[in-house]
PDB file of N, CA and C in Angstrom:
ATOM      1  N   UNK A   1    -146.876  79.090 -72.748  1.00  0.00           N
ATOM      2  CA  UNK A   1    -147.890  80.110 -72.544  1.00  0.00           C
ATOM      3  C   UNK A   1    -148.803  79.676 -71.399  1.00  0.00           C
ATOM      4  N   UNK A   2    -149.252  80.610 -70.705  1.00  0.00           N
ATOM      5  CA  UNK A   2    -149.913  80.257 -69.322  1.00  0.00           C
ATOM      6  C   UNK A   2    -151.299  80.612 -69.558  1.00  0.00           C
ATOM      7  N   UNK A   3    -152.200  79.262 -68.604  1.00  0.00           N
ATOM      8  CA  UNK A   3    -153.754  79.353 -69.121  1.00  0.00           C
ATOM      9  C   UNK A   3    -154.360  80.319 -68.673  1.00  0.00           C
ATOM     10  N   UNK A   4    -155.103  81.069 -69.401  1.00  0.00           N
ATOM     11  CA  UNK A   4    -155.684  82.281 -68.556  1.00  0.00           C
ATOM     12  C   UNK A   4    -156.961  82.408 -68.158  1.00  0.00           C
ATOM     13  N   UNK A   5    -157.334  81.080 -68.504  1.00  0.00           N
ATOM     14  CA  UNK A   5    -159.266  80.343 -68.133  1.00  0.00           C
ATOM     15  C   UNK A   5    -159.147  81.391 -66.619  1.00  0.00           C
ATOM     16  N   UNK A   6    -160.163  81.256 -66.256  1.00  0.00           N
ATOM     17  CA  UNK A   6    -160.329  81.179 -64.709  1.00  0.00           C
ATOM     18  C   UNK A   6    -161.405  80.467 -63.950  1.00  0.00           C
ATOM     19  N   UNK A   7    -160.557  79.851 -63.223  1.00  0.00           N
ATOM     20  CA  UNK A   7    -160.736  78.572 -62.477  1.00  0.00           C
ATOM     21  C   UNK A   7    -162.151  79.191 -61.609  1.00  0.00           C
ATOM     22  N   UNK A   8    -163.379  78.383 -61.629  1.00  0.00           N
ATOM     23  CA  UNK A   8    -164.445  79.023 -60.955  1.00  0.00           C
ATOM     24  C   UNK A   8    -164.450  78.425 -59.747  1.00  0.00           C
ATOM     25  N   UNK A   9    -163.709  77.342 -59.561  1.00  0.00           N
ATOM     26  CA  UNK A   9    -163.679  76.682 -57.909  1.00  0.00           C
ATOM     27  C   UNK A   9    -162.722  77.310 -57.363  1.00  0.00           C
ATOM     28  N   UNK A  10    -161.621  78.019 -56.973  1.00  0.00           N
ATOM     29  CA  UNK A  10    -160.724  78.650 -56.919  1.00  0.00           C
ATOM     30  C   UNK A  10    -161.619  80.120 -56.910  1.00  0.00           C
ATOM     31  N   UNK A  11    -162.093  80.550 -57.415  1.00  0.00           N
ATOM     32  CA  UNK A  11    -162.424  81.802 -57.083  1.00  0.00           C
ATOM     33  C   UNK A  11    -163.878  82.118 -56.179  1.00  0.00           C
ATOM     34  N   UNK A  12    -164.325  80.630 -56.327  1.00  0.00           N
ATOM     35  CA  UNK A  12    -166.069  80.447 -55.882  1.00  0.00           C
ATOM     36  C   UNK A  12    -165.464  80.240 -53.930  1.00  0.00           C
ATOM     37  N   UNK A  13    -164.716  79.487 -54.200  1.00  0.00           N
ATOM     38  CA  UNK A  13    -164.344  79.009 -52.682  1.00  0.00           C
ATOM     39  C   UNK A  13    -163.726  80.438 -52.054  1.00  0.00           C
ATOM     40  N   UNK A  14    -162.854  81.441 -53.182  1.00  0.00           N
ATOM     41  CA  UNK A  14    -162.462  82.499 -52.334  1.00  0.00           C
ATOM     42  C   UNK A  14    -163.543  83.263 -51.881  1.00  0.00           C
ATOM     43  N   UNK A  15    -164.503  83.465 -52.983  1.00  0.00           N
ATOM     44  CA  UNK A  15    -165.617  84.531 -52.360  1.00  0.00           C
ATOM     45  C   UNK A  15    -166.465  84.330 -51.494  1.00  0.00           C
ATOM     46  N   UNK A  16    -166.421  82.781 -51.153  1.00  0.00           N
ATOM     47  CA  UNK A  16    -166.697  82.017 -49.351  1.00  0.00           C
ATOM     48  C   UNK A  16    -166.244  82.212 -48.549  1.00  0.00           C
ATOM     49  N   UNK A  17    -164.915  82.322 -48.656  1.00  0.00           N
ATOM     50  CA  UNK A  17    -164.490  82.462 -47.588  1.00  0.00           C
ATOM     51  C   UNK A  17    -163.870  84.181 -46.851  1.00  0.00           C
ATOM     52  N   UNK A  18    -163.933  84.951 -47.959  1.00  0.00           N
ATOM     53  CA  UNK A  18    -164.163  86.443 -47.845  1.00  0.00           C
ATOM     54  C   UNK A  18    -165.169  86.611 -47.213  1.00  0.00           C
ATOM     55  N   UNK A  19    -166.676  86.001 -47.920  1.00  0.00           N
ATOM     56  CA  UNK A  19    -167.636  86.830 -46.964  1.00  0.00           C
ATOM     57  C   UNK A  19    -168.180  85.861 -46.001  1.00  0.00           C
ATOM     58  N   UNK A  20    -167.245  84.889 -45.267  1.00  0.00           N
ATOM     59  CA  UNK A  20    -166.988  84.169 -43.905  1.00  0.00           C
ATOM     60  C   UNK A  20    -166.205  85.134 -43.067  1.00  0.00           C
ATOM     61  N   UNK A  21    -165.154  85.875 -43.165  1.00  0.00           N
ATOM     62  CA  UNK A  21    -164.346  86.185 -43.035  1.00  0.00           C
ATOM     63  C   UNK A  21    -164.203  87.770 -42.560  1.00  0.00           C
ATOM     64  N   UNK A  22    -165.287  88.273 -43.239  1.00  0.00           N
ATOM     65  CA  UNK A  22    -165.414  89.906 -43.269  1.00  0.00           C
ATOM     66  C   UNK A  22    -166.073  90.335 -41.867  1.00  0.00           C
ATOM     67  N   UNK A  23    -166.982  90.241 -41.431  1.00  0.00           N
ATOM     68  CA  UNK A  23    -167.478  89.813 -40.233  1.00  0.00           C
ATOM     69  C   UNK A  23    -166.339  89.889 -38.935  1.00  0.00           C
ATOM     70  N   UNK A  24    -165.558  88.479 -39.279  1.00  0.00           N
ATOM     71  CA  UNK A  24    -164.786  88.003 -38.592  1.00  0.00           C
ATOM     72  C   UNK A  24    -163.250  89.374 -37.957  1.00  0.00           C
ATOM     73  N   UNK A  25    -163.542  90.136 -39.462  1.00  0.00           N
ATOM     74  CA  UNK A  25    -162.173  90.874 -39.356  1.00  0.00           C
ATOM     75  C   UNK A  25    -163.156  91.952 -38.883  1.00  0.00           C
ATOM     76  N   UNK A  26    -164.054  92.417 -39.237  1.00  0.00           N
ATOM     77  CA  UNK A  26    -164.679  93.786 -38.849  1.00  0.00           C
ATOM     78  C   UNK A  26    -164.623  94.008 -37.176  1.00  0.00           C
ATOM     79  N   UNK A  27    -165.026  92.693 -36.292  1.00  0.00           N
ATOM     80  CA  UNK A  27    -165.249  92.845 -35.229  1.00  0.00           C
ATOM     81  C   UNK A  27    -163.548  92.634 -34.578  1.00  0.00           C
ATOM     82  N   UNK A  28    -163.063  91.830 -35.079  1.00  0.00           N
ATOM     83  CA  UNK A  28    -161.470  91.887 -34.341  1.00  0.00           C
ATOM     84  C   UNK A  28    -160.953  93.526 -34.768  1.00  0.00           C
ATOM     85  N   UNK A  29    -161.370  94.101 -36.064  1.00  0.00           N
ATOM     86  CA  UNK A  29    -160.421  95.795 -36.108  1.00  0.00           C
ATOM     87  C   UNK A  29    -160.918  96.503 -35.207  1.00  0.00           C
ATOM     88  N   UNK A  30    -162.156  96.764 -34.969  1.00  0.00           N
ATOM     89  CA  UNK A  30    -162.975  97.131 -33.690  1.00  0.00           C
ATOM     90  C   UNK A  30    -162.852  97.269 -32.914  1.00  0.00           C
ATOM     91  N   UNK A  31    -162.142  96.170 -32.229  1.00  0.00           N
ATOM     92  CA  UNK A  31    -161.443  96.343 -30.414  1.00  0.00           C
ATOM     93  C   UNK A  31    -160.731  97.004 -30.515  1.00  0.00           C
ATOM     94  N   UNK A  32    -159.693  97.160 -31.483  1.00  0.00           N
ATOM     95  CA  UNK A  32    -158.569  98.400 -31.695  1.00  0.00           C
ATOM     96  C   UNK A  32    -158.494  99.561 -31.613  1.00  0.00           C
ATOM     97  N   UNK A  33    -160.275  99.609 -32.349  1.00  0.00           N
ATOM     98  CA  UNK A  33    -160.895 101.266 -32.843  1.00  0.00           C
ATOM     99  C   UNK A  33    -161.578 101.758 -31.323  1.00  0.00           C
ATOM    100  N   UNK A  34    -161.757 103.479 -31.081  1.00  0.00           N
ATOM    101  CA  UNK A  34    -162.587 103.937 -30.843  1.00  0.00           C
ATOM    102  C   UNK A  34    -163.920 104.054 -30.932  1.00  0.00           C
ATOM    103  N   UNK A  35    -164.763 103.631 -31.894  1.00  0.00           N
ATOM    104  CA  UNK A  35    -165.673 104.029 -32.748  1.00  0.00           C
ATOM    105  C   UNK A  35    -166.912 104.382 -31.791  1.00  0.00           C
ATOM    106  N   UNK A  36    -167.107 103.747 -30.941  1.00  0.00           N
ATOM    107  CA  UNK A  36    -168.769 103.993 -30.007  1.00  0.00           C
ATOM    108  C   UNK A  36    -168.749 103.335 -28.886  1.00  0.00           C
ATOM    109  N   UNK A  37    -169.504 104.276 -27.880  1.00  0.00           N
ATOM    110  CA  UNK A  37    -169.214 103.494 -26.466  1.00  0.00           C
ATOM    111  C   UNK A  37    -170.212 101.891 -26.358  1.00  0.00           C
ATOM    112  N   UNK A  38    -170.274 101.683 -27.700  1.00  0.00           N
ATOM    113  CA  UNK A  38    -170.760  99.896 -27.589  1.00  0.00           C
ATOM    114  C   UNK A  38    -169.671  98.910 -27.815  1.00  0.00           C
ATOM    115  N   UNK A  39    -168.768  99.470 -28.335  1.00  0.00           N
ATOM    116  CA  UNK A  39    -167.405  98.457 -28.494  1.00  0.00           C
ATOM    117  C   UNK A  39    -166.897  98.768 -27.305  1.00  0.00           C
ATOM    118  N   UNK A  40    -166.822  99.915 -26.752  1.00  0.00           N
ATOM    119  CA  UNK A  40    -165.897 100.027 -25.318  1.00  0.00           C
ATOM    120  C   UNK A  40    -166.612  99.403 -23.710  1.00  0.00           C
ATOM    121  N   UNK A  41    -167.740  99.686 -24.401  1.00  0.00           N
ATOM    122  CA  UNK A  41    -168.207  98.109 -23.095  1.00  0.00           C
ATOM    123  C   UNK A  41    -168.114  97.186 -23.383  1.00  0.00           C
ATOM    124  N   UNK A  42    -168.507  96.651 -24.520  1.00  0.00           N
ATOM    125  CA  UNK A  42    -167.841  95.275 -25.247  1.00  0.00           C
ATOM    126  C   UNK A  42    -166.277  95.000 -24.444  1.00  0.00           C
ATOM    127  N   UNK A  43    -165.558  95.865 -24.760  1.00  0.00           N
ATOM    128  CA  UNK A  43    -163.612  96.045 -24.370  1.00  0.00           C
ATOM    129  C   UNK A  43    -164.100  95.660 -23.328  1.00  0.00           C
ATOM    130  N   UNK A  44    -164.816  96.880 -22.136  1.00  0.00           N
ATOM    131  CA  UNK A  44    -164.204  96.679 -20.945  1.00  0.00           C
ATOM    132  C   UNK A  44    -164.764  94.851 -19.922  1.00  0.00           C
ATOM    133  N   UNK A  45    -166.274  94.489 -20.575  1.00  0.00           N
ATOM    134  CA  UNK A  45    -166.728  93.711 -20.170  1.00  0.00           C
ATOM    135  C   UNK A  45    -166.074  91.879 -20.439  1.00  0.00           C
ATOM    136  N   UNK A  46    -167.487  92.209 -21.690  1.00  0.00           N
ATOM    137  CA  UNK A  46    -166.933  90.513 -22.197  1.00  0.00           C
ATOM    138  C   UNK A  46    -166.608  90.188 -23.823  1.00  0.00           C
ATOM    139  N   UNK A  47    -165.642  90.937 -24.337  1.00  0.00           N
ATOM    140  CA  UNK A  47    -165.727  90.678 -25.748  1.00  0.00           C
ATOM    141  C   UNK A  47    -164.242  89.597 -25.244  1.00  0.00           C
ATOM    142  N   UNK A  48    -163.484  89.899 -24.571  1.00  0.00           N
ATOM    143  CA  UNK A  48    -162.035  88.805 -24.098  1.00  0.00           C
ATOM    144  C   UNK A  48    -162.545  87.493 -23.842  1.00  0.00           C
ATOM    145  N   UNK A  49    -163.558  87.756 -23.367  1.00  0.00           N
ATOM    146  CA  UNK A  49    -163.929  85.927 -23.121  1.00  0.00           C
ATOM    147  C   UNK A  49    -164.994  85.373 -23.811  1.00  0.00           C
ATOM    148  N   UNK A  50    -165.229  86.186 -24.905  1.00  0.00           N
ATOM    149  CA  UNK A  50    -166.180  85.545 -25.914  1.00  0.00           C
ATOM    150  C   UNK A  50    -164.773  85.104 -26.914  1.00  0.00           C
ATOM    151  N   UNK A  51    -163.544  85.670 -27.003  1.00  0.00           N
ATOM    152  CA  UNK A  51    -162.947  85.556 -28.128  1.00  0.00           C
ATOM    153  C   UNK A  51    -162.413  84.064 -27.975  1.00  0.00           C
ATOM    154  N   UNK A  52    -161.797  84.334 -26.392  1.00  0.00           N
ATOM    155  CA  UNK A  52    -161.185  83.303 -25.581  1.00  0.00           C
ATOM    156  C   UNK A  52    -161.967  81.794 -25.536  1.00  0.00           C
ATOM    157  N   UNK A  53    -163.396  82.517 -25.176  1.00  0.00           N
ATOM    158  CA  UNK A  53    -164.366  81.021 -25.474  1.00  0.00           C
ATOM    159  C   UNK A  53    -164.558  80.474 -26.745  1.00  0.00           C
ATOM    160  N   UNK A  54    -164.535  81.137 -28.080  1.00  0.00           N
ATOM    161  CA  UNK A  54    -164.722  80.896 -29.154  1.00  0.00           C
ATOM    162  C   UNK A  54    -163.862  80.274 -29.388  1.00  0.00           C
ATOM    163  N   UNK A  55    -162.168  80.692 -29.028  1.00  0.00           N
ATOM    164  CA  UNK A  55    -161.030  80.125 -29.688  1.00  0.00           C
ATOM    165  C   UNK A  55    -161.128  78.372 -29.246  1.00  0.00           C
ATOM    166  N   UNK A  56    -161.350  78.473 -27.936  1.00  0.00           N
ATOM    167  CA  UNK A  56    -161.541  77.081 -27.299  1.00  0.00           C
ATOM    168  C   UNK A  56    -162.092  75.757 -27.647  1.00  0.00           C
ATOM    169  N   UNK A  57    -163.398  76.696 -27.986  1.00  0.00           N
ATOM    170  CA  UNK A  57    -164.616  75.660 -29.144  1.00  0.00           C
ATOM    171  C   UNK A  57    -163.933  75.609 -30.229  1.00  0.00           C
ATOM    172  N   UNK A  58    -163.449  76.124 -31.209  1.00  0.00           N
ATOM    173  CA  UNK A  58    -163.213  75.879 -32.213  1.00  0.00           C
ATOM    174  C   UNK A  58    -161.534  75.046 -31.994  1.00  0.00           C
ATOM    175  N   UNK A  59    -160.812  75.140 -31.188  1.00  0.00           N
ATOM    176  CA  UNK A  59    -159.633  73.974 -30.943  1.00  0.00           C
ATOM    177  C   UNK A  59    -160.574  72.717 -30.629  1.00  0.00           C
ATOM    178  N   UNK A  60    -161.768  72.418 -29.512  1.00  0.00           N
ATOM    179  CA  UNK A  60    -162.236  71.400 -29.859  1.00  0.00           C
ATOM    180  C   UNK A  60    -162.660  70.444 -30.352  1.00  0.00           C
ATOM    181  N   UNK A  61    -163.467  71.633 -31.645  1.00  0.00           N
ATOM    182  CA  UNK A  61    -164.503  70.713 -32.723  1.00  0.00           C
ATOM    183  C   UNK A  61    -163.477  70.642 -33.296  1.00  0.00           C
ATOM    184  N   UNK A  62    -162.280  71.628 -34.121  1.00  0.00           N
ATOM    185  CA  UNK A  62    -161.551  70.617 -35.191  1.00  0.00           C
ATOM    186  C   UNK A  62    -160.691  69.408 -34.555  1.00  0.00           C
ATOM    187  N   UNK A  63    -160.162  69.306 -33.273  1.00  0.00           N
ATOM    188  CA  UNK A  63    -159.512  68.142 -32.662  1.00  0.00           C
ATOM    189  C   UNK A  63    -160.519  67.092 -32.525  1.00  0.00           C
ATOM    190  N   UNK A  64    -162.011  67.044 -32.123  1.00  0.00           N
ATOM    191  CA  UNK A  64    -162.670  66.032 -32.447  1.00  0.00           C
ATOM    192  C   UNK A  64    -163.163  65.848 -33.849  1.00  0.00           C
ATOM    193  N   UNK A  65    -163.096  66.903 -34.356  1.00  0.00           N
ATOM    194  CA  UNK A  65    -163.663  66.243 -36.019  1.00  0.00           C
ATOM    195  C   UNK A  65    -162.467  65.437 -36.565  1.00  0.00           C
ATOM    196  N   UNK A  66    -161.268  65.983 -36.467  1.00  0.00           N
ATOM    197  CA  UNK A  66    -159.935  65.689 -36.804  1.00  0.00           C
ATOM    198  C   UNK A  66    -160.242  63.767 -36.619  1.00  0.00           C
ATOM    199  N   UNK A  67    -159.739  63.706 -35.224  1.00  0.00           N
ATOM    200  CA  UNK A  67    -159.775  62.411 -34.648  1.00  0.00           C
ATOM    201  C   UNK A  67    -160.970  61.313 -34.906  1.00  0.00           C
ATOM    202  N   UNK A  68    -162.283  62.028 -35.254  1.00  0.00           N
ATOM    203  CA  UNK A  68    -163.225  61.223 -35.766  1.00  0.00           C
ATOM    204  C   UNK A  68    -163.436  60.778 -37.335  1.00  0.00           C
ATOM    205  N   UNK A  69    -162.899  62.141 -37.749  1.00  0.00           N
ATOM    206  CA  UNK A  69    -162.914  61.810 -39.238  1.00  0.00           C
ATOM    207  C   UNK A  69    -162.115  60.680 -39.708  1.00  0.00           C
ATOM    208  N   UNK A  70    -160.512  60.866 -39.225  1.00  0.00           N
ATOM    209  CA  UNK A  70    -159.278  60.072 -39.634  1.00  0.00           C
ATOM    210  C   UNK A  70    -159.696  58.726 -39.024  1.00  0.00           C
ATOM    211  N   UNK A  71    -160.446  58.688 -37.813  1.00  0.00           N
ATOM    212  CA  UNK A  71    -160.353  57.129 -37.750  1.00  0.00           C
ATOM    213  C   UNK A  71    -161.883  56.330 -38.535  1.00  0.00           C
ATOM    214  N   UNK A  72    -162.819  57.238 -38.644  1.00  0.00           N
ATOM    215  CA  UNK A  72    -163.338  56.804 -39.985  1.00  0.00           C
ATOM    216  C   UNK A  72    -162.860  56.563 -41.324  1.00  0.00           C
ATOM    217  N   UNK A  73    -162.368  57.499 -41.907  1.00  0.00           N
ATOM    218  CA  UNK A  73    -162.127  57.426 -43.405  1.00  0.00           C
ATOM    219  C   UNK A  73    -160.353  56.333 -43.069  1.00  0.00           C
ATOM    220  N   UNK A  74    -160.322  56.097 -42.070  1.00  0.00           N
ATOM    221  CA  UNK A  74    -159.120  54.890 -42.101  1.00  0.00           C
ATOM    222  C   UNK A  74    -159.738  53.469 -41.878  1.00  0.00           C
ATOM    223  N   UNK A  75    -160.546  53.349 -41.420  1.00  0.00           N
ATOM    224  CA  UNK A  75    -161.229  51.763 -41.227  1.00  0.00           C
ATOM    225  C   UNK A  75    -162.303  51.521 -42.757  1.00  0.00           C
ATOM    226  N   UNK A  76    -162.632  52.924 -42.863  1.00  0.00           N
ATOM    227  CA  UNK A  76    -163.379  52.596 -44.246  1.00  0.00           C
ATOM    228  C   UNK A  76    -162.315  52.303 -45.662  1.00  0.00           C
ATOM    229  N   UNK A  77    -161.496  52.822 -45.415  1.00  0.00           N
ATOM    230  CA  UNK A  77    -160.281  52.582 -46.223  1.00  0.00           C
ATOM    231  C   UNK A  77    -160.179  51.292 -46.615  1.00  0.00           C
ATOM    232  N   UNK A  78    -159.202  51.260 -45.104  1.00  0.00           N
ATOM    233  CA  UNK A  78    -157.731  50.130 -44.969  1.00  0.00           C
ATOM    234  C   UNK A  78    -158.442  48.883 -44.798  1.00  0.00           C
ATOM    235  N   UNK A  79    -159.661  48.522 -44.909  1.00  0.00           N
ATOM    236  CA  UNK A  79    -160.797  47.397 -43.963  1.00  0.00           C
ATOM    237  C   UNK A  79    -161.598  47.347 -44.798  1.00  0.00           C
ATOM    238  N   UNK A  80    -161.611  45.953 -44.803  1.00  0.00           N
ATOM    239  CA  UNK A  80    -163.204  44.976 -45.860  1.00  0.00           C
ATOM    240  C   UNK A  80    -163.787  44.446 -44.318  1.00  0.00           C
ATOM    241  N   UNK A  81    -164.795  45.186 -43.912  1.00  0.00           N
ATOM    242  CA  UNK A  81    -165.831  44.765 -43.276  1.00  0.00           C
ATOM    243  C   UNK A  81    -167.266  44.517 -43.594  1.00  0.00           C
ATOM    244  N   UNK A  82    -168.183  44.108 -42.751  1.00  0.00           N
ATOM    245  CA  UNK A  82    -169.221  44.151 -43.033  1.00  0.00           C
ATOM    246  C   UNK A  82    -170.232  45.101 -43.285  1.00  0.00           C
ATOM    247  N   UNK A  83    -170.943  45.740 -44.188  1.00  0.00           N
ATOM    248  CA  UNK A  83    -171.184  47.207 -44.293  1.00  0.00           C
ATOM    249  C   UNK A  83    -170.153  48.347 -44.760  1.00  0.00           C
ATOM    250  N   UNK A  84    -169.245  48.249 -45.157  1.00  0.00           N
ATOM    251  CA  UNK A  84    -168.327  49.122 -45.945  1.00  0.00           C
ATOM    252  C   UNK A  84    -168.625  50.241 -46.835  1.00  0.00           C
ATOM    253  N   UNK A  85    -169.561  49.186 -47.820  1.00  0.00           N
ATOM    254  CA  UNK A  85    -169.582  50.332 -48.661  1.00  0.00           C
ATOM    255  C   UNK A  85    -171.083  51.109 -48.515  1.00  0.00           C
ATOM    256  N   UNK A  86    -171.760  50.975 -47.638  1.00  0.00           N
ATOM    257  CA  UNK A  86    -172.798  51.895 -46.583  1.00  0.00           C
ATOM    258  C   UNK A  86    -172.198  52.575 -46.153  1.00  0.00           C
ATOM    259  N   UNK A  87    -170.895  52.409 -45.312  1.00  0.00           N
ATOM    260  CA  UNK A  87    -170.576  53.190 -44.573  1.00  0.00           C
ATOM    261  C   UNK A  87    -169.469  54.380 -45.637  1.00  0.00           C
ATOM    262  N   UNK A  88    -168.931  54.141 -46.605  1.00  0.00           N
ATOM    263  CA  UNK A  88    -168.313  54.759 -47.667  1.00  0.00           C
ATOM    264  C   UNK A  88    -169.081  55.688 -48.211  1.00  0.00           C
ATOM    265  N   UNK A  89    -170.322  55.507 -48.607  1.00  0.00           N
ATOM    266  CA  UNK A  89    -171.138  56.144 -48.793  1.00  0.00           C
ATOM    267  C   UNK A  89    -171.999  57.222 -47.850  1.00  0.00           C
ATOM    268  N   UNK A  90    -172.334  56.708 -46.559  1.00  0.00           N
ATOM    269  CA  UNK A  90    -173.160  57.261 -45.301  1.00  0.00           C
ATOM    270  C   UNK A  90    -172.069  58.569 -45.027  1.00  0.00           C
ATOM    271  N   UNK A  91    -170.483  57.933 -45.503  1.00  0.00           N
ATOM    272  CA  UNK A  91    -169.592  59.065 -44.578  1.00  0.00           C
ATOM    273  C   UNK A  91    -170.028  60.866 -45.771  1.00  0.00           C
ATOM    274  N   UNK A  92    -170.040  60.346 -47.626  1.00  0.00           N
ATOM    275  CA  UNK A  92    -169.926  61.060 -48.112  1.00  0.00           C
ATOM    276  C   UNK A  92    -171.659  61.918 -47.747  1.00  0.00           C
ATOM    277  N   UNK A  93    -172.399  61.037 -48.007  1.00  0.00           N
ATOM    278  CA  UNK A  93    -173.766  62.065 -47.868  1.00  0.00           C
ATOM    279  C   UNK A  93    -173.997  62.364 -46.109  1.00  0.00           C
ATOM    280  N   UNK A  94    -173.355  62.638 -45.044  1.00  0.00           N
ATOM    281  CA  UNK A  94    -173.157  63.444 -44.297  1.00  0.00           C
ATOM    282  C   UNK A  94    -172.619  64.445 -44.427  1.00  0.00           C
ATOM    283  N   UNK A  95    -171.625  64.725 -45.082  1.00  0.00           N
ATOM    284  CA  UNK A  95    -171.453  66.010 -45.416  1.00  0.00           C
ATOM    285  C   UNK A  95    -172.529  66.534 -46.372  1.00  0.00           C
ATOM    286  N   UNK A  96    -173.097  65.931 -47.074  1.00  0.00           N
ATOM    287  CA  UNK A  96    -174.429  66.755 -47.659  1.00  0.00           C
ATOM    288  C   UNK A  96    -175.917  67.220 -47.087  1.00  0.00           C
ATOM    289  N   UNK A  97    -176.032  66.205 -45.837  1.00  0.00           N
ATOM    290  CA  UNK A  97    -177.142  66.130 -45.469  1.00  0.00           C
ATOM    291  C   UNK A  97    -176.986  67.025 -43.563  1.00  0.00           C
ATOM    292  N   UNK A  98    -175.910  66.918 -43.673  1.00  0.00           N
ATOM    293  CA  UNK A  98    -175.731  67.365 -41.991  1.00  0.00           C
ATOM    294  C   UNK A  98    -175.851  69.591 -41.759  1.00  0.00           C
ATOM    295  N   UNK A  99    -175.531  69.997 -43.184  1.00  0.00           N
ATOM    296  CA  UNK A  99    -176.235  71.156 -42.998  1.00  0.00           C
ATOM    297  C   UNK A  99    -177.561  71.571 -42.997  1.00  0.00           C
ATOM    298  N   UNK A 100    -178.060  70.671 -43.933  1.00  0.00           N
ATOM    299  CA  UNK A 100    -179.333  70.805 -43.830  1.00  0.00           C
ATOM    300  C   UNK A 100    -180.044  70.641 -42.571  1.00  0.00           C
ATOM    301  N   UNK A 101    -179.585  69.399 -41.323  1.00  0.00           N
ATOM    302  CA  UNK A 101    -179.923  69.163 -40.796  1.00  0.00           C
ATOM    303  C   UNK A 101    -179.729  70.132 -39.838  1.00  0.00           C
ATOM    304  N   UNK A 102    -179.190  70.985 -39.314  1.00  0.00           N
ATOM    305  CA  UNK A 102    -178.562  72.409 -38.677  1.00  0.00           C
ATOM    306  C   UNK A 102    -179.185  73.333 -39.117  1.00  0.00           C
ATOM    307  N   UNK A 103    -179.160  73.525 -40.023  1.00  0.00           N
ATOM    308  CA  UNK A 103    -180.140  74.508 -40.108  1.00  0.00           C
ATOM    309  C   UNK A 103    -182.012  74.597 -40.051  1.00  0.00           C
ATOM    310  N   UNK A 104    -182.226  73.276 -39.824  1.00  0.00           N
ATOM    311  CA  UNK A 104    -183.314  72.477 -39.371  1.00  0.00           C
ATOM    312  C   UNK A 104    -183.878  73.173 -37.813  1.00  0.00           C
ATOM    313  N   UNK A 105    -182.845  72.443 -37.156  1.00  0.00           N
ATOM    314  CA  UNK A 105    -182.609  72.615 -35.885  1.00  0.00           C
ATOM    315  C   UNK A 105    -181.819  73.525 -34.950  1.00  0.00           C
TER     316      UNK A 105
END
């Protein structure tokens, strides 16, 4: 018999990323649509090289987060150094503390 709980991380993370996402799709169906001559200057001007620039940044930051993360969480790993478990720790409360700090600034 199959569990029929429902999983609240599984559904908490979907409704994140839906309304991340909605936005995201509204303005890409848009270029498609007719709807008002504010999307069609958008078309004719610069919505191509906002998409184009966006795509760019975002191949960046995940190729440097990528490459920074992995060679962190691999020396903190694979390595008994000095400061380890500061730094084991420093890596986890950056992800807690670094939105805050963004939205700070």
């Amino acid at each position: 018999m199959q569990n029929s709980k429902i999983n609240f991380w599984y559904l908490s993370s979907f409704l994140v990323s839906l309304f991340v996402a909605i936005p995201i799709i509204t303005v890409f169906s848009s270029y498609f649509s007719s709807t008002s001559e504010y999307m069609e200057l958008m078309k004719d001007t610069f919505l191509k090289d906002y998409i184009i620039n966006s795509f760019f940044i975002l191949i960046g930051v995940l190729s440097l987060t990528f490459i920074f993360g992995v060679v962190a969480a691999y020396f903190v790993s694979f390595y008994n150094f000095w400061g380890v478990s500061f730094f084991k720790w420093a890596l986890i409360y950056l992800l807690l503390f670094l939105p805050i700090f963004m939205h700070i600034h």
